[in-house]
PDB file of N, CA and C in Angstrom:
ATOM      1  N   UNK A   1      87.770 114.214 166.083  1.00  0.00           N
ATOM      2  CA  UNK A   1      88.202 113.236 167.065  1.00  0.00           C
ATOM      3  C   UNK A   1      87.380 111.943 166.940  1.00  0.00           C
ATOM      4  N   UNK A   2      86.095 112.096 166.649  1.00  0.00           N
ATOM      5  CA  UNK A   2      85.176 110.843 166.482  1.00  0.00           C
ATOM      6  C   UNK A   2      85.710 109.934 165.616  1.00  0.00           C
ATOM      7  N   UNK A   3      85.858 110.919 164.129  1.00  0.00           N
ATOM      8  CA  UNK A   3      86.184 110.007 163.076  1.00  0.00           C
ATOM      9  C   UNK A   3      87.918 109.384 162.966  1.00  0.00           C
ATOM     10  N   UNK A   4      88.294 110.081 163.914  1.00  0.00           N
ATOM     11  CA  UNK A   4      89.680 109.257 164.548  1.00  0.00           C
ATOM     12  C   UNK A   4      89.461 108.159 164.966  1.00  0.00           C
ATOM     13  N   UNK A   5      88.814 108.188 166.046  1.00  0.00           N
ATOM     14  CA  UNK A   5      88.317 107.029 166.934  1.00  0.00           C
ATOM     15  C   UNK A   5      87.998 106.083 166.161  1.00  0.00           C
ATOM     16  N   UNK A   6      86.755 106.411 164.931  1.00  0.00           N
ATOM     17  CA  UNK A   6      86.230 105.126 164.646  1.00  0.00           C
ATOM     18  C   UNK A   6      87.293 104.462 163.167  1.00  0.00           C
ATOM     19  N   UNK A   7      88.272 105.061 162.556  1.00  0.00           N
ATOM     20  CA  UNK A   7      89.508 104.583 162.203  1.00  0.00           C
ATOM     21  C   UNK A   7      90.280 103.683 163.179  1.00  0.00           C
ATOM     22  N   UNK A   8      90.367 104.065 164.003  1.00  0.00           N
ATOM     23  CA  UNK A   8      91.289 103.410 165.372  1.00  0.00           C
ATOM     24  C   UNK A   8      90.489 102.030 165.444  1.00  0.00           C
ATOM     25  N   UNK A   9      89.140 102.469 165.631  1.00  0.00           N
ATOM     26  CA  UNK A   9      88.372 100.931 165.834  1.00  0.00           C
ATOM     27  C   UNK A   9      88.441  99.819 164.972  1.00  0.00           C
ATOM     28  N   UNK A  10      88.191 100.495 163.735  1.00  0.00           N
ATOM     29  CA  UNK A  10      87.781  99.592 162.185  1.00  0.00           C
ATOM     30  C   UNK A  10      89.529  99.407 162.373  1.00  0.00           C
ATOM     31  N   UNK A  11      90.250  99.825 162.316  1.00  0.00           N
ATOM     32  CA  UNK A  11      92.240  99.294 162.297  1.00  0.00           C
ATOM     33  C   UNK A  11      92.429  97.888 163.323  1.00  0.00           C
ATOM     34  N   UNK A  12      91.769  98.444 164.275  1.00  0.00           N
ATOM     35  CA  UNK A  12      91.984  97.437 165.851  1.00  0.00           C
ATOM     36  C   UNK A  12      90.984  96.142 164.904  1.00  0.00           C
ATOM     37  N   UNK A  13      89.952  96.158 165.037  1.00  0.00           N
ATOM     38  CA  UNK A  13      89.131  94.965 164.791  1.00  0.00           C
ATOM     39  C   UNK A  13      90.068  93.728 163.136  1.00  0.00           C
ATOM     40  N   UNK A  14      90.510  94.670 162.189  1.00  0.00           N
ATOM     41  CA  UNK A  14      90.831  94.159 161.321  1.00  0.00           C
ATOM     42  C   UNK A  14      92.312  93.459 161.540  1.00  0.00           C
ATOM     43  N   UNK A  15      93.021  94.201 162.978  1.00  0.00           N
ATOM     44  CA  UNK A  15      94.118  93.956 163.283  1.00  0.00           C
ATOM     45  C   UNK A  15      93.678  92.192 164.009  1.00  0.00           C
ATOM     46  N   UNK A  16      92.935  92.399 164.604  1.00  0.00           N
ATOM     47  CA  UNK A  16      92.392  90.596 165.588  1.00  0.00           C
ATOM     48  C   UNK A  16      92.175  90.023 164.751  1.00  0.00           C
ATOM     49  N   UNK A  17      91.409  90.549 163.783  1.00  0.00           N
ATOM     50  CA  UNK A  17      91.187  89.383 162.423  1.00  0.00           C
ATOM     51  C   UNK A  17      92.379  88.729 162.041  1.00  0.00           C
ATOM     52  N   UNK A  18      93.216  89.692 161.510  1.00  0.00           N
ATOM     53  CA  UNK A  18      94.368  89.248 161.417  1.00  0.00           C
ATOM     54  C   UNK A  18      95.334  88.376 161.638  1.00  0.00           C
ATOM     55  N   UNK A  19      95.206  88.432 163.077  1.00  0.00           N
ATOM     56  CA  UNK A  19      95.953  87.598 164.223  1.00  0.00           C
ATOM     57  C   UNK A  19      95.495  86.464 164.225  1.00  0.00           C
ATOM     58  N   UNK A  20      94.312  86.451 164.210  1.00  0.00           N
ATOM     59  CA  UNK A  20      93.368  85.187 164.235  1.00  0.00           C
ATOM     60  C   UNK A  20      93.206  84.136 162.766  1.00  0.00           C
ATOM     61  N   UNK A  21      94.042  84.828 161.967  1.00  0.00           N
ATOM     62  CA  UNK A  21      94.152  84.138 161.217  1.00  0.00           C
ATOM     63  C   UNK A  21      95.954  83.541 160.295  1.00  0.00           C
ATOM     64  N   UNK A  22      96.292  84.007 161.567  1.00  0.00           N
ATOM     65  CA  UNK A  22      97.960  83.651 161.283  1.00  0.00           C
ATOM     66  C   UNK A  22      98.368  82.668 161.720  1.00  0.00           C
ATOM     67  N   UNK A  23      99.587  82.317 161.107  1.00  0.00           N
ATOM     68  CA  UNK A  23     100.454  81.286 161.225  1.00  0.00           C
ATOM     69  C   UNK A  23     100.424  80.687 163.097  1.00  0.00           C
ATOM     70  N   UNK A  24     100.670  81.736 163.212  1.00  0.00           N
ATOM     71  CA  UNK A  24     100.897  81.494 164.608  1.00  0.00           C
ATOM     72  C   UNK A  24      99.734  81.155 165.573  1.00  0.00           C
ATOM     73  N   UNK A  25      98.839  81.721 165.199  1.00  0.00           N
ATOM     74  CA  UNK A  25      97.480  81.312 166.074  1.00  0.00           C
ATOM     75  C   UNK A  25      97.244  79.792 165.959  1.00  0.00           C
ATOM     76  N   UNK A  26      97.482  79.650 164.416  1.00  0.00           N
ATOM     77  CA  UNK A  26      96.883  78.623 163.846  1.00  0.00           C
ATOM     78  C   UNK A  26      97.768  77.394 164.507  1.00  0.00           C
ATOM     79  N   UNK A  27      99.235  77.591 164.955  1.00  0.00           N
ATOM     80  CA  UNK A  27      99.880  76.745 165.215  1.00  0.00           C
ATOM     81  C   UNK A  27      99.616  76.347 167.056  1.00  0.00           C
ATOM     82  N   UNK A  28      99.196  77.464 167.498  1.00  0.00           N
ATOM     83  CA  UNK A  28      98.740  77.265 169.141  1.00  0.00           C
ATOM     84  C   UNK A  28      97.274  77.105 168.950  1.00  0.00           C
ATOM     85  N   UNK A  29      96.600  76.750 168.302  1.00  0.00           N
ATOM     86  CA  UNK A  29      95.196  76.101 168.367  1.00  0.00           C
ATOM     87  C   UNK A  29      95.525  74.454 167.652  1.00  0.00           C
ATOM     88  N   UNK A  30      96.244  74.304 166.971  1.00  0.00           N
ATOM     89  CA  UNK A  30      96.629  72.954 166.916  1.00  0.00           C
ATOM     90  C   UNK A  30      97.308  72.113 167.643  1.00  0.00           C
ATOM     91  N   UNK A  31      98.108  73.368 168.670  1.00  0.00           N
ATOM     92  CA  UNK A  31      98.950  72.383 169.289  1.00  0.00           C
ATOM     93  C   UNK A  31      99.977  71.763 168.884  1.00  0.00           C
ATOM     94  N   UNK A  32     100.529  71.926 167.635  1.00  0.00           N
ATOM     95  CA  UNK A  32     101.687  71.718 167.070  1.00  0.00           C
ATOM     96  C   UNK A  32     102.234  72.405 165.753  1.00  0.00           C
ATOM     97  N   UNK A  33     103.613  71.952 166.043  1.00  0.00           N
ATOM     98  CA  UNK A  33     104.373  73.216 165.355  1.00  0.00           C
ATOM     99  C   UNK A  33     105.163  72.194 164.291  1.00  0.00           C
ATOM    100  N   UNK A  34     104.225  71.989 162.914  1.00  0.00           N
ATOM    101  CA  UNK A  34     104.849  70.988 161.922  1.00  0.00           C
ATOM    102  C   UNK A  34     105.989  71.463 161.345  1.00  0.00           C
ATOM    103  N   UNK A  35     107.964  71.535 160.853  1.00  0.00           N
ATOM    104  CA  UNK A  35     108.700  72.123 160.581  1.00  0.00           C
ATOM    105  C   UNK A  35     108.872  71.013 159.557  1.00  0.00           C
ATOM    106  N   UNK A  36     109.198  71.722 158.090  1.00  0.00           N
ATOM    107  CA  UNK A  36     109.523  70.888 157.274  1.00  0.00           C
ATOM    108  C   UNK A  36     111.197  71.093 157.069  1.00  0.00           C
ATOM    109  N   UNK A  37     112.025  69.890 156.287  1.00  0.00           N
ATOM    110  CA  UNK A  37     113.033  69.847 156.334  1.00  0.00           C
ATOM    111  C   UNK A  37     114.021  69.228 157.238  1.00  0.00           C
ATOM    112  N   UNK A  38     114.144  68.510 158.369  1.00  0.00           N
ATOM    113  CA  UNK A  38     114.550  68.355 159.283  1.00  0.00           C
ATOM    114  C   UNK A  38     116.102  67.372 158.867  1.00  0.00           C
ATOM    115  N   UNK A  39     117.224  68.878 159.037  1.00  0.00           N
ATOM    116  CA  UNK A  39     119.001  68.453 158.811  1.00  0.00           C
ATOM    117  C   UNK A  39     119.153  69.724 159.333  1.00  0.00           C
ATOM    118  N   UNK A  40     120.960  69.568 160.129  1.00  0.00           N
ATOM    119  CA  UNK A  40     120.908  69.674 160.670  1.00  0.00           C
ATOM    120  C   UNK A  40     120.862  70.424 162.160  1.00  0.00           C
ATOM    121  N   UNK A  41     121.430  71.495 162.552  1.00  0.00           N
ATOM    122  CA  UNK A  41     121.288  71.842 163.970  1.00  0.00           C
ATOM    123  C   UNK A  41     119.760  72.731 163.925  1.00  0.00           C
ATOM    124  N   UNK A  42     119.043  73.245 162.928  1.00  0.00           N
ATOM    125  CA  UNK A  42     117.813  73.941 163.351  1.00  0.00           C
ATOM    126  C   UNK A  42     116.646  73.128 163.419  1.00  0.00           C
ATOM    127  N   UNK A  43     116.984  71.842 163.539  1.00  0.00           N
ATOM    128  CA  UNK A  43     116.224  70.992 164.400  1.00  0.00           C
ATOM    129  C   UNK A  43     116.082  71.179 165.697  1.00  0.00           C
ATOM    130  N   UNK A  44     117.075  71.188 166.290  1.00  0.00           N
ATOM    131  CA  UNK A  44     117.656  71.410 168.074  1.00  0.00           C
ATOM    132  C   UNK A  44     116.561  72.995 168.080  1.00  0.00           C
ATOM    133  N   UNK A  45     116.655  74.115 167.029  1.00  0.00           N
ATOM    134  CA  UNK A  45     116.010  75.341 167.187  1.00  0.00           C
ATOM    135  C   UNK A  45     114.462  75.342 166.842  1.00  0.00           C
ATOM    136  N   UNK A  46     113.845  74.233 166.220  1.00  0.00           N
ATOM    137  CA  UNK A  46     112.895  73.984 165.910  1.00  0.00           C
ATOM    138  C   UNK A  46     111.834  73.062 167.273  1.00  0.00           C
ATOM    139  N   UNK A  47     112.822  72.528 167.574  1.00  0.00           N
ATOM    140  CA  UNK A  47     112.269  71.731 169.003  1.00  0.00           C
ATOM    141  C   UNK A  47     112.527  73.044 170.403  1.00  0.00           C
ATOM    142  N   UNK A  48     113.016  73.897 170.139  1.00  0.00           N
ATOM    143  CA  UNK A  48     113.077  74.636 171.174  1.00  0.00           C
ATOM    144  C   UNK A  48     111.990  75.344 170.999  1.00  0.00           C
ATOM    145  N   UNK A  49     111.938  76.371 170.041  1.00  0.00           N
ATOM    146  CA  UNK A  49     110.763  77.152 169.681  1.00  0.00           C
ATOM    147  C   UNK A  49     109.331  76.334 170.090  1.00  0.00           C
ATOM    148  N   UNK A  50     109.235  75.258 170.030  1.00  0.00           N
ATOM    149  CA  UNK A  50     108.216  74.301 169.581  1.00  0.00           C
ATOM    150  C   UNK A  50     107.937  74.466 171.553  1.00  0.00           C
ATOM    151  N   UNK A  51     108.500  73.675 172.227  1.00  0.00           N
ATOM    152  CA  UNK A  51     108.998  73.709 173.427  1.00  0.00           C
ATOM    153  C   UNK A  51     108.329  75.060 174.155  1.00  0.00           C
ATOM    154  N   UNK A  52     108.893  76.511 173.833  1.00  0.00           N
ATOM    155  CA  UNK A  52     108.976  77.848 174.233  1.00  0.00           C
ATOM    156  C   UNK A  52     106.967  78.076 174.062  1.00  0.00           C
ATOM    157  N   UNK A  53     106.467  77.528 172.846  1.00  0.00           N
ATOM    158  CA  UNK A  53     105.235  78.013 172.483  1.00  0.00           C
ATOM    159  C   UNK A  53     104.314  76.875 173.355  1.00  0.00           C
ATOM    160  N   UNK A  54     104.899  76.036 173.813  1.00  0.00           N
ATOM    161  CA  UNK A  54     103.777  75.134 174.886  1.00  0.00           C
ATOM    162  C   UNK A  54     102.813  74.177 173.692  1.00  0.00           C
ATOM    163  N   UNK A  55     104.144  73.814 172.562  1.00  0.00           N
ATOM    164  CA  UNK A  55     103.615  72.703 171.625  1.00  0.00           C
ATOM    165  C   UNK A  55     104.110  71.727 170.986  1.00  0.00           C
ATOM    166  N   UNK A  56     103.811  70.673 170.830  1.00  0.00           N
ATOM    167  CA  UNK A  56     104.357  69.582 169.843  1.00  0.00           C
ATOM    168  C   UNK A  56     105.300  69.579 168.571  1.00  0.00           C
ATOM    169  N   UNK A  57     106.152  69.323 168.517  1.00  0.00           N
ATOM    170  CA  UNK A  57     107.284  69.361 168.126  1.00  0.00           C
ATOM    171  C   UNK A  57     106.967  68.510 167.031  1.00  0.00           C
ATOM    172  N   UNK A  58     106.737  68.858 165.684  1.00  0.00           N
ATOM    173  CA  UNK A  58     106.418  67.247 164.622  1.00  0.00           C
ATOM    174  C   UNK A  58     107.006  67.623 163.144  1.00  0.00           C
ATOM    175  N   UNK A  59     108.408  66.828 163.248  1.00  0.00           N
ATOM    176  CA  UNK A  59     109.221  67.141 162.224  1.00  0.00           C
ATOM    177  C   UNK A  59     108.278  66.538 161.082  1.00  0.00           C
ATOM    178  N   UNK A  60     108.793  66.879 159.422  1.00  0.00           N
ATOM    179  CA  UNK A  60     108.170  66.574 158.454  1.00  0.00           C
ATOM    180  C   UNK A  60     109.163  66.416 157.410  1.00  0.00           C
ATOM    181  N   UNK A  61     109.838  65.310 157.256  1.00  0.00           N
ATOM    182  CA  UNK A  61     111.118  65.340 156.395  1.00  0.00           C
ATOM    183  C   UNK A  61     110.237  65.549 154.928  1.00  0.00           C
ATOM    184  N   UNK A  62     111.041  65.769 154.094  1.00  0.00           N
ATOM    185  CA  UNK A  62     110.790  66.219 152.507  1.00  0.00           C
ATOM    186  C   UNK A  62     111.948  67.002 152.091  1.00  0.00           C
ATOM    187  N   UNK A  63     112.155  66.580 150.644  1.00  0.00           N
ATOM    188  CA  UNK A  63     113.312  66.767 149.809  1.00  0.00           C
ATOM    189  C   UNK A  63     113.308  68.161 149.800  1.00  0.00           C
ATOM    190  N   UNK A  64     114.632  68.984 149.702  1.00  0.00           N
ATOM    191  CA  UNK A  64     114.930  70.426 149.495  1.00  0.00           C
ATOM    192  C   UNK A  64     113.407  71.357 148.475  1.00  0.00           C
ATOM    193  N   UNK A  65     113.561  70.469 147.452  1.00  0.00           N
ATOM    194  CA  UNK A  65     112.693  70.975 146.658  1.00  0.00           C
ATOM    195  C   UNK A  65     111.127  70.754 146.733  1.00  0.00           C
ATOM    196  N   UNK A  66     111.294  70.663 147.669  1.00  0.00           N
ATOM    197  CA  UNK A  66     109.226  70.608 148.421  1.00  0.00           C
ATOM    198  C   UNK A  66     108.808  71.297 149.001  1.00  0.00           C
ATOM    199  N   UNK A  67     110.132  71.796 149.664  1.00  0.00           N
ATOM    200  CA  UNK A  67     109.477  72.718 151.500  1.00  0.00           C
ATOM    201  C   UNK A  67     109.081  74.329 151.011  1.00  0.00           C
ATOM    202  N   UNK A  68     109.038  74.779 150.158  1.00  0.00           N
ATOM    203  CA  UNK A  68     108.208  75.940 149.607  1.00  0.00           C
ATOM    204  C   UNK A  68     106.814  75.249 149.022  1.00  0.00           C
ATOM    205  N   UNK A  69     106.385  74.629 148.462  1.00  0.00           N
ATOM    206  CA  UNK A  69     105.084  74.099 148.174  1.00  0.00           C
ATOM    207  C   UNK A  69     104.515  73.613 149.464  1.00  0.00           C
ATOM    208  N   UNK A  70     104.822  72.630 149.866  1.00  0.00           N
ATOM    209  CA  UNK A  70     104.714  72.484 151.465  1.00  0.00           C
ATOM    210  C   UNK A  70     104.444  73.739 152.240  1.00  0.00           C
ATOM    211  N   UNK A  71     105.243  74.510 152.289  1.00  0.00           N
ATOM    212  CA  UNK A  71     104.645  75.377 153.418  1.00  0.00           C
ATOM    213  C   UNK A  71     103.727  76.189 152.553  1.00  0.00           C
ATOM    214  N   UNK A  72     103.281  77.064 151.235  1.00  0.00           N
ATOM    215  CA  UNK A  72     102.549  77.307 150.558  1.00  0.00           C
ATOM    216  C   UNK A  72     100.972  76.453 150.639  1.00  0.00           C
ATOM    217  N   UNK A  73     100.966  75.126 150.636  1.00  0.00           N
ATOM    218  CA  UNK A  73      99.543  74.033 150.751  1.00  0.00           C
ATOM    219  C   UNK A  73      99.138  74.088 152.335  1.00  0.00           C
ATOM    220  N   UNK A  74      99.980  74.480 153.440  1.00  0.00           N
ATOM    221  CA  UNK A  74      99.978  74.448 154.546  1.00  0.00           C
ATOM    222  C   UNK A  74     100.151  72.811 155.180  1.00  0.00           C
ATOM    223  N   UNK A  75     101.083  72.156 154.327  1.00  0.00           N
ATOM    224  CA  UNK A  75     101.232  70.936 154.672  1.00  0.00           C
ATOM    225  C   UNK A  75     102.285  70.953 156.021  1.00  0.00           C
ATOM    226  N   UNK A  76     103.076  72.051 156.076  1.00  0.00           N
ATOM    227  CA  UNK A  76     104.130  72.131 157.034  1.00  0.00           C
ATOM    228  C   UNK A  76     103.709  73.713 157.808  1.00  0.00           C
ATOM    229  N   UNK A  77     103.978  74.334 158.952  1.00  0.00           N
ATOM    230  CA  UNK A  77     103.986  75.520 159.529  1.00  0.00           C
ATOM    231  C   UNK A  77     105.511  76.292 159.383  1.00  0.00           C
ATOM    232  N   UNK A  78     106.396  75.641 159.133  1.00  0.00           N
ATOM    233  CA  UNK A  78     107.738  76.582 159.289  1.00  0.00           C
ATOM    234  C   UNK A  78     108.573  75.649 158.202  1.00  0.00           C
ATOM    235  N   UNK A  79     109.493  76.494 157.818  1.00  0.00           N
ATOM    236  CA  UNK A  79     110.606  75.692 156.891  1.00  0.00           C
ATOM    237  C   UNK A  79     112.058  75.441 158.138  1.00  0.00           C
ATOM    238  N   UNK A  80     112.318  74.684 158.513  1.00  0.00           N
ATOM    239  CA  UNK A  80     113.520  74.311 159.239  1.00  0.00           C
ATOM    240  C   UNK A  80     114.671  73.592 158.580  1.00  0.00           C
ATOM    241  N   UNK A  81     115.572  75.019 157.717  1.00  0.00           N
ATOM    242  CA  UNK A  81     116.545  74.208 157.055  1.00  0.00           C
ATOM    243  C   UNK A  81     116.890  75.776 156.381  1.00  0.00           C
ATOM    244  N   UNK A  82     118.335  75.777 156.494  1.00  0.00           N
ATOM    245  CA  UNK A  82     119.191  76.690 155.651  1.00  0.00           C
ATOM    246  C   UNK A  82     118.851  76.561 154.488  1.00  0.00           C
ATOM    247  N   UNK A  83     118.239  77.915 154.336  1.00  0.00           N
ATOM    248  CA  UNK A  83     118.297  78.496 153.088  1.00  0.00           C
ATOM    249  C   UNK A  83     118.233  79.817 152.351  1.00  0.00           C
ATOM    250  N   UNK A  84     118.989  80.323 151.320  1.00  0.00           N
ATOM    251  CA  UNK A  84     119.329  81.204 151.067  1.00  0.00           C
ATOM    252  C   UNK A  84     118.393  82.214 150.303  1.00  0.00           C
ATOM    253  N   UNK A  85     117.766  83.804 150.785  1.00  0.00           N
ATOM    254  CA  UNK A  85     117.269  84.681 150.418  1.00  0.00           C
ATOM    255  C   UNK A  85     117.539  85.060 149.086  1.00  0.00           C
ATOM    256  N   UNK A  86     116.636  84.709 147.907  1.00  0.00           N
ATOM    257  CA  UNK A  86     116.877  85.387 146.941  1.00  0.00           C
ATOM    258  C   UNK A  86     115.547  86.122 146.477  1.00  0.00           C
ATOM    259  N   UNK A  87     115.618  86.646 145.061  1.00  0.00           N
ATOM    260  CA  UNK A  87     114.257  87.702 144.964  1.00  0.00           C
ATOM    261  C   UNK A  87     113.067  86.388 144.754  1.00  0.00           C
ATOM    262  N   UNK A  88     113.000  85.124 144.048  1.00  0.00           N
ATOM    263  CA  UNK A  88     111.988  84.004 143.297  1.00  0.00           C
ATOM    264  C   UNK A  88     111.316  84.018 144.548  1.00  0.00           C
ATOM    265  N   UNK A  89     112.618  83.489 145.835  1.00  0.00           N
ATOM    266  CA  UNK A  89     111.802  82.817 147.053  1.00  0.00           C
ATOM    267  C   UNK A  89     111.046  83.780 148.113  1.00  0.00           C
ATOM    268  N   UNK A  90     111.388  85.554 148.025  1.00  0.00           N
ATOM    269  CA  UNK A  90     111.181  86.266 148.834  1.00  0.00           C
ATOM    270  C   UNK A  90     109.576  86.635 148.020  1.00  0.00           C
ATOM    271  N   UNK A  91     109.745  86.446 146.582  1.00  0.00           N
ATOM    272  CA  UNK A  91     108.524  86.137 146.161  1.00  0.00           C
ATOM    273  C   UNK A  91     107.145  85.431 146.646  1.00  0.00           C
ATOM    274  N   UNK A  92     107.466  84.555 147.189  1.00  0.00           N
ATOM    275  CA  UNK A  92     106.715  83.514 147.263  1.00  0.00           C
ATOM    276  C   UNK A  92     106.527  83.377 149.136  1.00  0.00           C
ATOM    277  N   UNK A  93     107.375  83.291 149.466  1.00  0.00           N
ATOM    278  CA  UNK A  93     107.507  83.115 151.050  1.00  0.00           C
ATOM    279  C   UNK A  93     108.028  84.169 151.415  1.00  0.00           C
ATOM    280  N   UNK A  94     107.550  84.377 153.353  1.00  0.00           N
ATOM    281  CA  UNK A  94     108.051  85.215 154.169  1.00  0.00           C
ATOM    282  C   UNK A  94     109.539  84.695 155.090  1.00  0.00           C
ATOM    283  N   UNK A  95     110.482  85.950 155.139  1.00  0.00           N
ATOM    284  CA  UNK A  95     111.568  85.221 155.644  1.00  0.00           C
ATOM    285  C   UNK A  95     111.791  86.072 156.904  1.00  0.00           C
ATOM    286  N   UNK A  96     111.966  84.835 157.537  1.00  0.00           N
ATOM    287  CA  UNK A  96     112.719  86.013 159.330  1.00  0.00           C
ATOM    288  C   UNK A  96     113.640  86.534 158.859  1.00  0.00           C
ATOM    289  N   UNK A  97     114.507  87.088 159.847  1.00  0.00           N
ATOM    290  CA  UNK A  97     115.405  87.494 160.195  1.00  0.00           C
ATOM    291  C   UNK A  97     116.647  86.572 160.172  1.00  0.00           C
ATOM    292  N   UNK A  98     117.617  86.408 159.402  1.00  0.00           N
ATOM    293  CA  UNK A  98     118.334  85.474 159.550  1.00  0.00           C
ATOM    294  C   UNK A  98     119.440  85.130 160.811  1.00  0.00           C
ATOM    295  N   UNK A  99     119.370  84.499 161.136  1.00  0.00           N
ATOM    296  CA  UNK A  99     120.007  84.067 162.709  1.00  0.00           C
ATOM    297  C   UNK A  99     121.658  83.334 162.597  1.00  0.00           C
ATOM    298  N   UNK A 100     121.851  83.336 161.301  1.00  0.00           N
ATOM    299  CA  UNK A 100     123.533  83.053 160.913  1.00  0.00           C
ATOM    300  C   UNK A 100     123.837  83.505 159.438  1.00  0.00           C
ATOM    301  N   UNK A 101     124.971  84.206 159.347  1.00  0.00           N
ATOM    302  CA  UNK A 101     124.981  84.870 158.136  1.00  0.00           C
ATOM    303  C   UNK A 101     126.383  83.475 157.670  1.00  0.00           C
ATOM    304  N   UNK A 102     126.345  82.967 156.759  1.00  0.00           N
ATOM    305  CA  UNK A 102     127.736  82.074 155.788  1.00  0.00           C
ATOM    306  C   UNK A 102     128.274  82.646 154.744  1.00  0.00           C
ATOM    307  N   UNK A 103     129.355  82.510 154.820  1.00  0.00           N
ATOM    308  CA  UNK A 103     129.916  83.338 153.662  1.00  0.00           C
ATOM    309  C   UNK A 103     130.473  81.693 152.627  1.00  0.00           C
ATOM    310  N   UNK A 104     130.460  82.295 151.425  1.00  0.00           N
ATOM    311  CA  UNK A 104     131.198  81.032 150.764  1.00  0.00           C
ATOM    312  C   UNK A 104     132.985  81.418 149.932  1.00  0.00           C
ATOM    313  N   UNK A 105     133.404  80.590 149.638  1.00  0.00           N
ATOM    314  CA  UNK A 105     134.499  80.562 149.159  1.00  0.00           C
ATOM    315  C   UNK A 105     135.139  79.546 148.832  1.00  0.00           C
ATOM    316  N   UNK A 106     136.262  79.440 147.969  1.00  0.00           N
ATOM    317  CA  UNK A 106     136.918  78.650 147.317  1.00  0.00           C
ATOM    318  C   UNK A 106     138.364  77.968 147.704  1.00  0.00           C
ATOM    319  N   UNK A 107     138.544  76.967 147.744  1.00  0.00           N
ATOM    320  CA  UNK A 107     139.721  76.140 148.610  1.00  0.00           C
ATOM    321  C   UNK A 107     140.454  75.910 147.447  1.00  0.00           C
ATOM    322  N   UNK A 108     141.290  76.207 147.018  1.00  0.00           N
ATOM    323  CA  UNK A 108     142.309  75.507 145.677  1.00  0.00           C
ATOM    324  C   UNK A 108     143.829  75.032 145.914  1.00  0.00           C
ATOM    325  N   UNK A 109     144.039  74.098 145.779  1.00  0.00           N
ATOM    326  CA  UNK A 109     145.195  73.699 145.695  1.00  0.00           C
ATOM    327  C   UNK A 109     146.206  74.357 145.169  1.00  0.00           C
ATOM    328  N   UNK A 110     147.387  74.598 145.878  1.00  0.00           N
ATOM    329  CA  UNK A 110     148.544  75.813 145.749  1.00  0.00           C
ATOM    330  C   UNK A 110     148.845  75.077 144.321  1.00  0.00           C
ATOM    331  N   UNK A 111     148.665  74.105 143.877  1.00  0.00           N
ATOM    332  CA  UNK A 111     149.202  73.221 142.705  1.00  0.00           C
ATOM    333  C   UNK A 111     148.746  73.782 141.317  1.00  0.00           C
ATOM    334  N   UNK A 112     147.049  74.335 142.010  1.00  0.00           N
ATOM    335  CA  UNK A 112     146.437  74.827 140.675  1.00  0.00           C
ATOM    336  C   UNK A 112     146.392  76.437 141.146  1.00  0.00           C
ATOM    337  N   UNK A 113     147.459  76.912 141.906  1.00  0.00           N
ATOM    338  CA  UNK A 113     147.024  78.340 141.355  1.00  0.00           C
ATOM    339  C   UNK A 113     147.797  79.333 140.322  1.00  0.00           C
ATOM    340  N   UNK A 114     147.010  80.404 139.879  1.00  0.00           N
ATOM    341  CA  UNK A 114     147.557  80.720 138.541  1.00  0.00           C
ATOM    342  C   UNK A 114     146.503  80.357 137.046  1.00  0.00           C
ATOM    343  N   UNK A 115     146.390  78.681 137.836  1.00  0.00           N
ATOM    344  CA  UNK A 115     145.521  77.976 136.334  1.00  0.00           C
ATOM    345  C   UNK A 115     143.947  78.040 136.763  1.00  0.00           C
ATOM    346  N   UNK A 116     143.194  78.234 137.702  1.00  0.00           N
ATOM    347  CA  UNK A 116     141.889  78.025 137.823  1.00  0.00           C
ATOM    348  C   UNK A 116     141.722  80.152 138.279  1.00  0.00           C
ATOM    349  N   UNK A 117     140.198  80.415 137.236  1.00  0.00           N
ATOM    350  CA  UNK A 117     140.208  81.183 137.575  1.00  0.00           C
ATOM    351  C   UNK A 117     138.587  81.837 137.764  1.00  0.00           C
TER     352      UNK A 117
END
């Protein structure tokens, strides 16, 4: 039972470390919640969240192809902008939960069907 306990302890202590060194701490000791990418409606979700955590809202525009280095250098705290889960980026970055699933597809003119395939 002891050596339970002191597992439980050494787990708990490494668990605060933890915390204390996350995204999220880091963003409520600054006081603001930098989102890179800013187009369009997860702006409106980026200022809410921002809002909800009792912090500053400070968009960070930059081209599609930045906002993984960016949030990697810790130049930005969140990526705010559709984008799609593949294995390179799940590599590299952590992804929520996605909050809208899009499907894609193809519009063709009744003119070209038959010929495009």
């Amino acid at each position: 039972m002891v050596l339970a306990l002191g597992f439980a302890a050494t787990a708990n202590a490494a668990d605060i470390d933890l915390a204390k060194k996350s995204t999220l701490n880091s963003i409520l000791k600054s006081g603001e919640l930098r989102c890179g990418r800013i187009v369009g409606f997860e702006i409106d979700l980026a200022r809410e969240m921002a809002k909800a955590m009792g912090v500053k809202f400070v968009p960070v525009n930059m081209e599609f192809d930045g906002i993984i280095p960016a949030l990697l250098t810790n130049k930005i705290d969140i990526i705010t902008a559709g984008m799609t889960v593949n294995q390179e980026r799940n590599l590299q970055i952590n992804f929520a939960e996605p909050f809208m699933v899009v499907g894609q597809t193809v519009l063709l003119n009744k003119k070209l069907e038959g010929k495009v395939k």
